[in-house]
N, C-alpha and C. Protein backbone atom coordinates (compact mmCIF):
# COMPACT_ATOMS: atom_id res chain seq x y z
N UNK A 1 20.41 51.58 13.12
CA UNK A 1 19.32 51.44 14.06
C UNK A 1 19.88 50.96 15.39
N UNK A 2 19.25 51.47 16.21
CA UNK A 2 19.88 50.95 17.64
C UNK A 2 18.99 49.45 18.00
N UNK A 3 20.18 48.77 18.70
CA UNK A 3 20.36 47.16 19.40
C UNK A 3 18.40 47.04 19.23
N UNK A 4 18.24 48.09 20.73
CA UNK A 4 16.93 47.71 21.37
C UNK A 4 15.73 47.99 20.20
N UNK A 5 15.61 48.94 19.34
CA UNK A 5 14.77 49.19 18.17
C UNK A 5 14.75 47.71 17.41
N UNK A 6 15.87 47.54 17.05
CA UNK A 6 16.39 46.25 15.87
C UNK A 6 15.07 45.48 16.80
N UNK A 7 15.93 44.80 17.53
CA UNK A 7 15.25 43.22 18.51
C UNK A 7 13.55 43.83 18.87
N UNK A 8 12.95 44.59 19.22
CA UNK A 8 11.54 44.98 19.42
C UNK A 8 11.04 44.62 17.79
N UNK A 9 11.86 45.47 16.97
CA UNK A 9 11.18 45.22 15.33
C UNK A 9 11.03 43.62 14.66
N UNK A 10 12.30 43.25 15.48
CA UNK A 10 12.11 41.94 15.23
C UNK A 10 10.86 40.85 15.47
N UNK A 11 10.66 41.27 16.75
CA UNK A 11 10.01 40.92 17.51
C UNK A 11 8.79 41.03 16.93
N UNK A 12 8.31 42.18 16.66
CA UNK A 12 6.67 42.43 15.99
C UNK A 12 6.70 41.86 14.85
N UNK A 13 7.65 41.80 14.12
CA UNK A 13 7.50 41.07 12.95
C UNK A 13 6.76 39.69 13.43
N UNK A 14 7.82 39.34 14.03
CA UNK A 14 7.82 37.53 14.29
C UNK A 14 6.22 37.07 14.41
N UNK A 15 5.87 38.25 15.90
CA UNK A 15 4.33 38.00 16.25
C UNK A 15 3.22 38.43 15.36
N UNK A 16 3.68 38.93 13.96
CA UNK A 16 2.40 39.09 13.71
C UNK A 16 2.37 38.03 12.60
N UNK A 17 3.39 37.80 11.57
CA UNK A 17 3.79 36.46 10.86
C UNK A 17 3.00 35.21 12.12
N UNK A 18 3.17 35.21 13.15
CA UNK A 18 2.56 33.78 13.49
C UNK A 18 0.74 33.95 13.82
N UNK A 19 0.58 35.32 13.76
CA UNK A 19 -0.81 35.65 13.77
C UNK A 19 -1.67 35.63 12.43
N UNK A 20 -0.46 35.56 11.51
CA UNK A 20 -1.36 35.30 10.05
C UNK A 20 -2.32 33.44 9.65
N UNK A 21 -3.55 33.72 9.14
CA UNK A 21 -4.46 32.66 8.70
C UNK A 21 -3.03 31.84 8.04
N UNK A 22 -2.90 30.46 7.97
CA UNK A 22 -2.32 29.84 6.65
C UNK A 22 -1.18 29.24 7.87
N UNK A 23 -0.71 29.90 8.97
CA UNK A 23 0.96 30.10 9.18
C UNK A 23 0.47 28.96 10.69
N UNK A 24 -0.59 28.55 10.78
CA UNK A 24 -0.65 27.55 11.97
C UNK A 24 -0.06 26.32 11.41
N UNK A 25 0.46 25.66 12.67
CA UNK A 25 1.17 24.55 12.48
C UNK A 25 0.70 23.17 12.39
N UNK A 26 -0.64 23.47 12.63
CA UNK A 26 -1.80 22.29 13.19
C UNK A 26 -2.27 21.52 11.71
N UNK A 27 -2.51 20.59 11.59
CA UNK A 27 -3.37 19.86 10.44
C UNK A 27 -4.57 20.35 10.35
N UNK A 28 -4.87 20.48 9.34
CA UNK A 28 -6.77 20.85 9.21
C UNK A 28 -7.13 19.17 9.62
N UNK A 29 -8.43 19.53 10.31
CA UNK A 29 -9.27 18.47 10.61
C UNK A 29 -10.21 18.27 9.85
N UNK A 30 -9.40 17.79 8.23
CA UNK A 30 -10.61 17.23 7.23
C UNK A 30 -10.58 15.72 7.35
N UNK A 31 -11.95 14.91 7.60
CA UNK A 31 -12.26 13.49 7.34
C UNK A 31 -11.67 13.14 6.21
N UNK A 32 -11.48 11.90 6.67
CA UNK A 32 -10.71 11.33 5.99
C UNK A 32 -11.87 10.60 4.87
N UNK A 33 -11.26 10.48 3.28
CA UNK A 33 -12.39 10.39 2.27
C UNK A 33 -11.89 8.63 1.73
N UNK A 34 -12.34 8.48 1.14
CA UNK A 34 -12.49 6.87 0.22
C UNK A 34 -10.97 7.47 -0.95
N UNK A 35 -10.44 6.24 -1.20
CA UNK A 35 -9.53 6.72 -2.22
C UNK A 35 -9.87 6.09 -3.70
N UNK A 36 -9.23 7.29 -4.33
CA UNK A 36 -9.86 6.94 -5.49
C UNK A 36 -8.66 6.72 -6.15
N UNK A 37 -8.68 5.45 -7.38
CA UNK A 37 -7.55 5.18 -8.22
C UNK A 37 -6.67 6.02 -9.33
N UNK A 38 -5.79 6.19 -9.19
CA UNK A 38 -5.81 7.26 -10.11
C UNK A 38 -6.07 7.36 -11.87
N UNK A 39 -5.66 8.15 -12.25
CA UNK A 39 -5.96 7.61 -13.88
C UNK A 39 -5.27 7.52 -14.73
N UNK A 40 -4.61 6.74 -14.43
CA UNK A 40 -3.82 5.66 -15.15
C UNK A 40 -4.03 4.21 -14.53
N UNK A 41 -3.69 3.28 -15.11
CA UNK A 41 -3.45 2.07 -14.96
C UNK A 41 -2.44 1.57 -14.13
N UNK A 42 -2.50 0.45 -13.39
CA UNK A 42 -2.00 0.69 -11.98
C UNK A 42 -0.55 -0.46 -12.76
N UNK A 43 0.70 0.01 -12.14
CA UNK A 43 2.24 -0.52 -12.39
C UNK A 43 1.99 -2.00 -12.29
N UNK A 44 1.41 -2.40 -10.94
CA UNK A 44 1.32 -4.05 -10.52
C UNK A 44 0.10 -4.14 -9.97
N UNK A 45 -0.56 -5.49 -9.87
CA UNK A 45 -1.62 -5.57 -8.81
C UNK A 45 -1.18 -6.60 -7.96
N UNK A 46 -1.57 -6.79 -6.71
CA UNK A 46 -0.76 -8.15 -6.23
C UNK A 46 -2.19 -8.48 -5.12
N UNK A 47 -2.34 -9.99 -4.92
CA UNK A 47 -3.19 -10.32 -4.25
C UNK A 47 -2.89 -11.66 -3.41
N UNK A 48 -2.70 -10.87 -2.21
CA UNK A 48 -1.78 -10.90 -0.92
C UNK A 48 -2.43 -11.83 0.45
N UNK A 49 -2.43 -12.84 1.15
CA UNK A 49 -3.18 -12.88 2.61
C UNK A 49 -3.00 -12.23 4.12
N UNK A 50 -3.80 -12.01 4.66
CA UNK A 50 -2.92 -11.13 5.75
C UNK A 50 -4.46 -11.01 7.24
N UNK A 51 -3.79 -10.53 8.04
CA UNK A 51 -4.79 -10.09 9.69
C UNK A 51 -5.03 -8.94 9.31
N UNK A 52 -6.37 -8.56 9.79
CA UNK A 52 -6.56 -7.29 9.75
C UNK A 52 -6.24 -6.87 11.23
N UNK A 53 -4.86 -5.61 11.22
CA UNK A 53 -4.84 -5.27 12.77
C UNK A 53 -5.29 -3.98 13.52
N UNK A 54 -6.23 -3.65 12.23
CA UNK A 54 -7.06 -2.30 13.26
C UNK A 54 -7.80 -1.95 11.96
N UNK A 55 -9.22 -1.90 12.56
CA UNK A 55 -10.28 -1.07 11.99
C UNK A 55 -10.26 0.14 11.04
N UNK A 56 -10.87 -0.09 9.69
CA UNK A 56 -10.31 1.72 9.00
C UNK A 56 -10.04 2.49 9.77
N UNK A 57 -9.11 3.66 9.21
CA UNK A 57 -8.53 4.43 10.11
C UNK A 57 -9.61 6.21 9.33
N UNK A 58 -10.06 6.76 10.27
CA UNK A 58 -10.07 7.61 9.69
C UNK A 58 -9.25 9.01 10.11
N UNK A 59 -7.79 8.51 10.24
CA UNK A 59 -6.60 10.55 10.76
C UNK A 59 -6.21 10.12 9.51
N UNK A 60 -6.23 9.61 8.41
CA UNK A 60 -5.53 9.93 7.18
C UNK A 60 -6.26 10.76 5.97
N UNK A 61 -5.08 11.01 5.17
CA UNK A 61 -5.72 11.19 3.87
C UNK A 61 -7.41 10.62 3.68
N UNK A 62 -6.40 9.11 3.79
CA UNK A 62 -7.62 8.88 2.45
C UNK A 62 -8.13 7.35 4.06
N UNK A 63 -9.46 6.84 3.74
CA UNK A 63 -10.05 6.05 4.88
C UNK A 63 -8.51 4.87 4.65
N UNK A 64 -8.32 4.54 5.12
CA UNK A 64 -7.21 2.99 5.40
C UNK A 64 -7.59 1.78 6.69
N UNK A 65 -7.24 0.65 6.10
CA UNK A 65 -7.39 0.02 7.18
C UNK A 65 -5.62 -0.79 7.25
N UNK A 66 -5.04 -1.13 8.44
CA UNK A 66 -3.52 -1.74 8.70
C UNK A 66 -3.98 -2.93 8.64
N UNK A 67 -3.36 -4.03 7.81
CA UNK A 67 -3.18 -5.13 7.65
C UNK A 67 -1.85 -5.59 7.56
N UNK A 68 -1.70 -7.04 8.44
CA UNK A 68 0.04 -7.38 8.49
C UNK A 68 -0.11 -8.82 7.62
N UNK A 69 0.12 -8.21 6.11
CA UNK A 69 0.38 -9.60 5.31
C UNK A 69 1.96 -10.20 4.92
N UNK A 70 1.53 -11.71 4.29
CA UNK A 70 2.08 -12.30 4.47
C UNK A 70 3.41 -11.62 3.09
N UNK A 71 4.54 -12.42 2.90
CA UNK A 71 5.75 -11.98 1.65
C UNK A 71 4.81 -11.77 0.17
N UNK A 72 5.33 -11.15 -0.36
CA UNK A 72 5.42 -11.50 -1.57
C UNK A 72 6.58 -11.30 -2.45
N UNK A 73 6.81 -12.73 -2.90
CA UNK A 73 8.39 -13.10 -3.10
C UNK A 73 8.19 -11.83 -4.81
N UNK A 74 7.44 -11.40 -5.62
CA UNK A 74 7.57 -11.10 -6.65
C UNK A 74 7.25 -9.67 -6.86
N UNK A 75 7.32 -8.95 -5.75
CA UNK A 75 7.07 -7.59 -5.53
C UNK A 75 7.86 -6.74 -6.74
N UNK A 76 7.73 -5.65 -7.30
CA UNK A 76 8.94 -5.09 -8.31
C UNK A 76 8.63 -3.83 -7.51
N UNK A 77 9.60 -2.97 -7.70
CA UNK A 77 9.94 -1.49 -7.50
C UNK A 77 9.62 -0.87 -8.58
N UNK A 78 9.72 0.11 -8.19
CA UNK A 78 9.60 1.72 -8.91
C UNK A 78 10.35 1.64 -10.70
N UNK A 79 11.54 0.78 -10.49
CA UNK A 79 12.66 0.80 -11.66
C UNK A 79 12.47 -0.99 -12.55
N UNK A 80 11.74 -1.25 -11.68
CA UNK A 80 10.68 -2.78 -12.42
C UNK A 80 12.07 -3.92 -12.50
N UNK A 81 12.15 -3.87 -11.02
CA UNK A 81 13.13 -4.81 -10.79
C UNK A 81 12.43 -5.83 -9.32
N UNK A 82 12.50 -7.16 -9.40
CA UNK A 82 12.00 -8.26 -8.53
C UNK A 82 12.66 -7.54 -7.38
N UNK A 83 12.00 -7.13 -6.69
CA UNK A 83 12.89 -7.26 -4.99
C UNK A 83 11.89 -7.71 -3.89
N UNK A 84 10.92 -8.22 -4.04
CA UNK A 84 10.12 -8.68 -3.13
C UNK A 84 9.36 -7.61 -2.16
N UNK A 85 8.80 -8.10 -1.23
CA UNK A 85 8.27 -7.31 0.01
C UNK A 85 8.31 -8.73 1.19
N UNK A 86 9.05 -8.20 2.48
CA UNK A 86 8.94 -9.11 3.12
C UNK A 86 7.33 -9.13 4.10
N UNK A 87 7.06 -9.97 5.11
CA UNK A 87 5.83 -9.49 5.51
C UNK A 87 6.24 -8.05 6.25
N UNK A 88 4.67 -7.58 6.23
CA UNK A 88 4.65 -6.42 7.36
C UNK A 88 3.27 -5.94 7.57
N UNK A 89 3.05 -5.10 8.59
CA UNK A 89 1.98 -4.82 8.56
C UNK A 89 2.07 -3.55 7.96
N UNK A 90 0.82 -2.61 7.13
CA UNK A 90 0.70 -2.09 6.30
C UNK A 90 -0.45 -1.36 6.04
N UNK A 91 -0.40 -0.19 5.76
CA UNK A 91 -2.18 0.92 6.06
C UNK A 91 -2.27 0.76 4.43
N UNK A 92 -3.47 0.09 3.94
CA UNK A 92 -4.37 0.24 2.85
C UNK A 92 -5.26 1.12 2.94
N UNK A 93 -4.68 1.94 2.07
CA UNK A 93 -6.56 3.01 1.61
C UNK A 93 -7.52 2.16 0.65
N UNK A 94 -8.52 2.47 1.32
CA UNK A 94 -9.48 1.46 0.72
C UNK A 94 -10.34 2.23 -0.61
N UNK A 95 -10.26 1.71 -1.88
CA UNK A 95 -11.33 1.56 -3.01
C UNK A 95 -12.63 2.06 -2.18
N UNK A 96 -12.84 2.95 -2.77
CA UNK A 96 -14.43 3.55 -2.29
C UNK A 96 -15.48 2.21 -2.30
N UNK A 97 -15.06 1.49 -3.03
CA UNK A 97 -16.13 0.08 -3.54
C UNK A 97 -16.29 -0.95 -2.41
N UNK A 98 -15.00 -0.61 -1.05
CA UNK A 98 -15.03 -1.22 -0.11
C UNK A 98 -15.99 -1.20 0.76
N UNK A 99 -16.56 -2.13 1.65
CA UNK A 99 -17.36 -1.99 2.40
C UNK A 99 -16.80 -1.61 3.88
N UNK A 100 -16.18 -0.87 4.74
CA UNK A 100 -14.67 -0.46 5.64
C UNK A 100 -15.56 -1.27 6.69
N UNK A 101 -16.90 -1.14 6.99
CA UNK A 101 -17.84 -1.97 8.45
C UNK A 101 -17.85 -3.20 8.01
N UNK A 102 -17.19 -3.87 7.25
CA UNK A 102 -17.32 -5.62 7.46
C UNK A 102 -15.64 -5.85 7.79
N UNK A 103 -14.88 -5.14 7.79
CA UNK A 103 -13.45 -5.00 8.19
C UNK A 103 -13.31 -4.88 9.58
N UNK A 104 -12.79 -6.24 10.28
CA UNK A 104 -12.45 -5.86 11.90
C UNK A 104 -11.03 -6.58 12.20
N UNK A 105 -10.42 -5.64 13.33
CA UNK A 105 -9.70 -6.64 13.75
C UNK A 105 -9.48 -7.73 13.90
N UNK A 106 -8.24 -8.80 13.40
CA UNK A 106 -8.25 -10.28 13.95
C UNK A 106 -8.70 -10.89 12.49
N UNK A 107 -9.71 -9.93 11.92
CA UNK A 107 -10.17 -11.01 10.60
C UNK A 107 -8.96 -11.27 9.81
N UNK A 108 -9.16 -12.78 9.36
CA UNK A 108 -7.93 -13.42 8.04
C UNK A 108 -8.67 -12.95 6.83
N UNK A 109 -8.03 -12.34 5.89
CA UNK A 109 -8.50 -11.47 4.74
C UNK A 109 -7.69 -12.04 3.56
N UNK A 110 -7.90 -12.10 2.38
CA UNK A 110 -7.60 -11.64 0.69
C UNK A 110 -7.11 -10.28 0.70
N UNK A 111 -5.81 -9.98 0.48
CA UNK A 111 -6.36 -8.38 -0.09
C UNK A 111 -5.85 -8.17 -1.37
N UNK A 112 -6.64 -7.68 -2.36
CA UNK A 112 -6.01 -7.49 -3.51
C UNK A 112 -5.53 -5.93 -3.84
N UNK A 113 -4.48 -5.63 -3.92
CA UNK A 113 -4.29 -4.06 -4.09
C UNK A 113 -3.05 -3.71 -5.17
N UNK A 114 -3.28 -2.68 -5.88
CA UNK A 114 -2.95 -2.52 -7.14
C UNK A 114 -1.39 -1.28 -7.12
N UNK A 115 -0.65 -0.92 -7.56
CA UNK A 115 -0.18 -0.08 -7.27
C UNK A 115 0.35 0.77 -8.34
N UNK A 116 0.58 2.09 -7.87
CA UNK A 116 0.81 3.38 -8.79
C UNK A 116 1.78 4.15 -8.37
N UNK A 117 2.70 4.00 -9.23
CA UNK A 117 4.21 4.73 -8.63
C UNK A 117 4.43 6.09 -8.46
N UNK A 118 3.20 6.59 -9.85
CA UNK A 118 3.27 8.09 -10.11
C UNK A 118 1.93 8.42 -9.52
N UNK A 119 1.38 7.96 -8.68
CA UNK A 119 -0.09 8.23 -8.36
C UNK A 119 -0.49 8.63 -6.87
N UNK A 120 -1.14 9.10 -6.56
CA UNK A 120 -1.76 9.52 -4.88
C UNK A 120 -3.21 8.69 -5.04
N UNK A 121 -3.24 7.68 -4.47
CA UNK A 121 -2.28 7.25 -3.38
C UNK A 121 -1.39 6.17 -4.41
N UNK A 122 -0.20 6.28 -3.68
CA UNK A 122 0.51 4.96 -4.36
C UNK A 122 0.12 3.79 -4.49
N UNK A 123 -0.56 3.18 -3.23
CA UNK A 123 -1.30 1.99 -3.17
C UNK A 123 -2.13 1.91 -2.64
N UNK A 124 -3.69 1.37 -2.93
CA UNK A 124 -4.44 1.34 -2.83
C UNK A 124 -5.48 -0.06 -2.34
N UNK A 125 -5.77 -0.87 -1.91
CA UNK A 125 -6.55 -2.51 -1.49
C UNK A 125 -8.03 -2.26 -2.80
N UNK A 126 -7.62 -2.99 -3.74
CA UNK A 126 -9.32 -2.90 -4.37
C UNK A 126 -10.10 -3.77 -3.64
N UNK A 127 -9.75 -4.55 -3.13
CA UNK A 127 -10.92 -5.91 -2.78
C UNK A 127 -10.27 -6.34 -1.57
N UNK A 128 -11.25 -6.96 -0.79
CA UNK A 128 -10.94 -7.38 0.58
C UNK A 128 -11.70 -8.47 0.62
N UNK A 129 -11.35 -9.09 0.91
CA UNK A 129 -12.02 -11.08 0.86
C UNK A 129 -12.12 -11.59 2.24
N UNK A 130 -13.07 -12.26 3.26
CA UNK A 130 -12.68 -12.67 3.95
C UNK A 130 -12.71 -14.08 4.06
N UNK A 131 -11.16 -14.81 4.66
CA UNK A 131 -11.15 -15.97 4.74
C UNK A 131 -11.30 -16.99 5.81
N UNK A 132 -11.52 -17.87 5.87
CA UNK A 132 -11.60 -19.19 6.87
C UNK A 132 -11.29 -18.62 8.01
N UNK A 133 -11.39 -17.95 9.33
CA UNK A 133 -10.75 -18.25 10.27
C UNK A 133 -9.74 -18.90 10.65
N UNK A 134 -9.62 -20.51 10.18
CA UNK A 134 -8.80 -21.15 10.47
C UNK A 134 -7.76 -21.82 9.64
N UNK A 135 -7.57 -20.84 8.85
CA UNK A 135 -6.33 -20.24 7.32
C UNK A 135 -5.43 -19.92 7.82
N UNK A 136 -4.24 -20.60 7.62
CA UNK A 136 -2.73 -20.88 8.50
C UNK A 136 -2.05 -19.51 7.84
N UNK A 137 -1.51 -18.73 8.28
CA UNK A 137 -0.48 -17.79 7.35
C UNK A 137 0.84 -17.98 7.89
N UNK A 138 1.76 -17.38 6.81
CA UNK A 138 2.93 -17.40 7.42
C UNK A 138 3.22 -16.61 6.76
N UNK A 139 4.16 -15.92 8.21
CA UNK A 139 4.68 -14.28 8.00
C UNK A 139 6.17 -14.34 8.24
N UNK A 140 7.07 -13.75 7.05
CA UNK A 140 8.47 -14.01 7.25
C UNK A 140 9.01 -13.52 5.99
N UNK A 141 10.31 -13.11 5.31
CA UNK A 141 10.96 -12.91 4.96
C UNK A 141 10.87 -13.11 2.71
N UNK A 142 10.64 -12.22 2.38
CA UNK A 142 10.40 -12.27 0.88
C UNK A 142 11.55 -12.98 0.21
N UNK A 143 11.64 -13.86 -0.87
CA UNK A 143 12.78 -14.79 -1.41
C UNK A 143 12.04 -13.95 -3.38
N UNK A 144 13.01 -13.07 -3.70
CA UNK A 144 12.60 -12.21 -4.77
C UNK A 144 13.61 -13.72 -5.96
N UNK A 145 14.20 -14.26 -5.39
CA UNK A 145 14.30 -15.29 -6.33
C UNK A 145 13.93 -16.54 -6.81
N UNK A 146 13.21 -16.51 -6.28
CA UNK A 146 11.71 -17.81 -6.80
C UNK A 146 10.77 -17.01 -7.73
N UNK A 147 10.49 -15.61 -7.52
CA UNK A 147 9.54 -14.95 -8.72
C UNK A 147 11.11 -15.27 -9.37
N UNK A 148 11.75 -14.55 -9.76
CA UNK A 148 12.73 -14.20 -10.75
C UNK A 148 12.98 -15.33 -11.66
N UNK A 149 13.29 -16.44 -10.52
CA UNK A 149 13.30 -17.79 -11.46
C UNK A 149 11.94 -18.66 -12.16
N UNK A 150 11.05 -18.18 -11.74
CA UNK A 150 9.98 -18.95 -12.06
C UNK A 150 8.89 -19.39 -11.58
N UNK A 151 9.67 -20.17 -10.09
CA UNK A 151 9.27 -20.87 -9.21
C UNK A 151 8.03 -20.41 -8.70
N UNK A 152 7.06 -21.43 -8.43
CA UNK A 152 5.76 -20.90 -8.09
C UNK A 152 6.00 -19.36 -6.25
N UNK A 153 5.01 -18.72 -6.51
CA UNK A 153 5.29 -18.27 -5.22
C UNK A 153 4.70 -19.10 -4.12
N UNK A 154 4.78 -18.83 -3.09
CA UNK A 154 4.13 -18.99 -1.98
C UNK A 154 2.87 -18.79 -2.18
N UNK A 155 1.11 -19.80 -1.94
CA UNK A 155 0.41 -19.44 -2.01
C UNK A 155 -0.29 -18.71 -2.03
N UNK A 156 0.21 -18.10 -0.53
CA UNK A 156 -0.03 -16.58 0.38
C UNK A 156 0.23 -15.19 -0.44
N UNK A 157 1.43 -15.43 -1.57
CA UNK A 157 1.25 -13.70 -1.85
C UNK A 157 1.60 -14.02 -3.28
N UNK A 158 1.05 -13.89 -4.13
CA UNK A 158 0.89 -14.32 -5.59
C UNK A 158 0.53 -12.65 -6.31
N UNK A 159 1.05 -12.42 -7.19
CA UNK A 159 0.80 -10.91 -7.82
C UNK A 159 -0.55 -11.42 -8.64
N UNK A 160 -1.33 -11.02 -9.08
CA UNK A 160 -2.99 -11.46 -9.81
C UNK A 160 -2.31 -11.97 -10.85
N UNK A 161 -2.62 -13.42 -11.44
CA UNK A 161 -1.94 -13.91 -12.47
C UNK A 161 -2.55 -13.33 -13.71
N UNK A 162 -1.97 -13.44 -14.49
CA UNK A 162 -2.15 -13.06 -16.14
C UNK A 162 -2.64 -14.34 -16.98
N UNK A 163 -3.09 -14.04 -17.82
CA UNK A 163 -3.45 -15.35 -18.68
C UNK A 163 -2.23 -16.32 -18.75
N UNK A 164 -2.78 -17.32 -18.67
CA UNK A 164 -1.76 -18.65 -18.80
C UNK A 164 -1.75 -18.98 -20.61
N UNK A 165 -0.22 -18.86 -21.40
CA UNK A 165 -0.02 -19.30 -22.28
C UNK A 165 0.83 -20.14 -22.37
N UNK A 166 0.77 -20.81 -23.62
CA UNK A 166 2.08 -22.08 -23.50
C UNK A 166 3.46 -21.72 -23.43
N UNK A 167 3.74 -22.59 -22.51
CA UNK A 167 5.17 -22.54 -22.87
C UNK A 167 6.05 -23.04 -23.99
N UNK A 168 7.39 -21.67 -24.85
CA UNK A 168 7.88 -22.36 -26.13
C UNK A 168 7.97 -24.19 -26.40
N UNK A 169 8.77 -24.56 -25.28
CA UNK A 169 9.23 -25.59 -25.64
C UNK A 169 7.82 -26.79 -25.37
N UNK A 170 6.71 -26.54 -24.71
CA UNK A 170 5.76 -27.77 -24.36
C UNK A 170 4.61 -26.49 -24.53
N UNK A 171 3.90 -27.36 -25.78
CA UNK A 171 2.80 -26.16 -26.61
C UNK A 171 1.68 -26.48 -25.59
N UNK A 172 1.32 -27.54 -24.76
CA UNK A 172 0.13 -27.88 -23.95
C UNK A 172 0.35 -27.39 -22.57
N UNK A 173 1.85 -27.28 -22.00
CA UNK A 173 1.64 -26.69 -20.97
C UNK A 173 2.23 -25.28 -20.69
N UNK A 174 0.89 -24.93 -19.55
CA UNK A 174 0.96 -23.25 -19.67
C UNK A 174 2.57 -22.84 -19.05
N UNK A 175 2.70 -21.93 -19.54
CA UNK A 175 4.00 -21.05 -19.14
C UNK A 175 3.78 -20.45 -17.65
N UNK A 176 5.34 -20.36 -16.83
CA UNK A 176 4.65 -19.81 -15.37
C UNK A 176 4.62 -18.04 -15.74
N UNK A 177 4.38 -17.72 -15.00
CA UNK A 177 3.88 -16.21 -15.17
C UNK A 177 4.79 -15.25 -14.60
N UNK A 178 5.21 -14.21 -15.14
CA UNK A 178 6.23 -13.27 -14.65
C UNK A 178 5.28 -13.02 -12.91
N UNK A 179 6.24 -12.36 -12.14
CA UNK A 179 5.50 -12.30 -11.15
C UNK A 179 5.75 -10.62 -10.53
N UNK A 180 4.98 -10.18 -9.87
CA UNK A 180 5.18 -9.05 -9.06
C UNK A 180 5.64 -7.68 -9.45
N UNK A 181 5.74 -6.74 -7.90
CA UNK A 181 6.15 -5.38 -7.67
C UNK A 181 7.27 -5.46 -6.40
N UNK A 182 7.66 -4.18 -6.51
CA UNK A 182 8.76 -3.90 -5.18
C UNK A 182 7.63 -2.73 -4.13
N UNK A 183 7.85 -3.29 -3.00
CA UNK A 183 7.28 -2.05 -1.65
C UNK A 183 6.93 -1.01 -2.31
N UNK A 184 5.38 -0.49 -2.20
CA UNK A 184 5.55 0.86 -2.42
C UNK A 184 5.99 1.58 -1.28
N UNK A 185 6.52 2.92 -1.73
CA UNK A 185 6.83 3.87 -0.65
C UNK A 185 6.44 5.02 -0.59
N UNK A 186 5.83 5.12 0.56
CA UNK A 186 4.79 6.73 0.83
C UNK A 186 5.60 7.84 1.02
C-alpha cells in the first residue's frame, strides 16, 4: 500500500474509534449513592475522634464526608499485622443510616467505621457522633506498639472493644483487649 493511502487509513480508523458510544474519556455523571456494607462481616471496626473538614462529598462513588482523625495506635492491615494508622485526614463513605445534613465542617465527631479488605467500599463510617466542641484532640503519629503490647491506646482512637474477660493469671480482672487494623487502601 502506498505511504499516503496507509496514514489517511490510519487516520479514519483513529476518527471513527473515537466517535464510538463507550470510547469517551469523560466520567459518567452518576450521583453519588449511600454506601452499602458489604456482605460479609467487616475485618476490623475502629472507633476513632476527629474534625469534620468538608461537608459530604457528592463527585464520588459512594456519598463521603473528609474527616482528619486522630492515630490509631492498633490499626492491622490487610495480612492482620499491628501497624497502626497515623493521623490524617480521610473521605468516609457514609452508612446509608447516616444522617450526611447534621455533618458540617469544623464539627468534633466520634466516628465509628468498620473495614473490609475484600469489599467495595473498603471502608466505610457506620456512626458519626457529635462531640463537645471543646474536646481537645491530638493529631500525630501512630505507636503500633502499645496495641501490640497491651498498653491501653490513646483515648482518641480505640478499635470498638470486645467483651472484657479475665485475665489467666488474675480471674477478677478483665484482660486488655487485642486491638485494631492497618490503613485501608483504596
Amino acid at each position: 500500500m502506498a505511504p499516503r493511502l496507509t496514514a489517511a487509513l490510519t487516520i479514519a480508523v483513529l476518527c471513527a474509534t473515537a466517535a464510538l458510544p463507550g470510547c469517551d474519556s469523560k466520567p459518567s455523571a452518576q450521583p453519588a449513592r449511600k454506601a452499602a456494607a458489604p456482605d460479609m462481616p467487616p475485618d476490623q471496626t475502629y472507633t476513632v475522634r476527629g474534625v469534620v473538614r468538608s461537608s459530604p462529598l457528592a463527585s464520588s462513588k459512594f456519598a463521603e464526608t473528609r474527616i482528619e482523625h486522630e492515630a490509631i495506635d492498633g490499626f492491622v492491615n490487610l495480612n492482620g499485622q499491628v501497624v497502626g494508622m497515623n493521623s490524617m485526614i480521610m473521605d468516609f463513605p457514609l452508612d446509608g443510616s447516616i444522617d450526611a445534613g447534621s455533618i458540617k465542617p469544623g464539627d468534633k465527631v466520634e466516628v465509628t467505621f468498620s473495614v473490609w479488605w475484600k469489599g467495595d467500599p473498603k471502608w466505610m463510617a457506620t456512626r458519626i457522633k457529635p462531640l463537645d466542641p471543646a474536646t481537645e484532640l491530638t493529631f500525630g503519629r501512630a505507636d503500633p506498639s502499645r496495641a501490640a503490647s497491651g498498653a491501653a491506646a490513646a483515648p482518641a482512637a480505640e478499635p470498638t472493644p470486645a467483651p472484657a474477660v479475665p485475665a489467666p493469671d488474675a480471674p477478677d480482672a478483665p484482660a486488655s483487649q487485642p486491638q485494631g487494623a492497618a490503613q485501608p487502601q483504596g
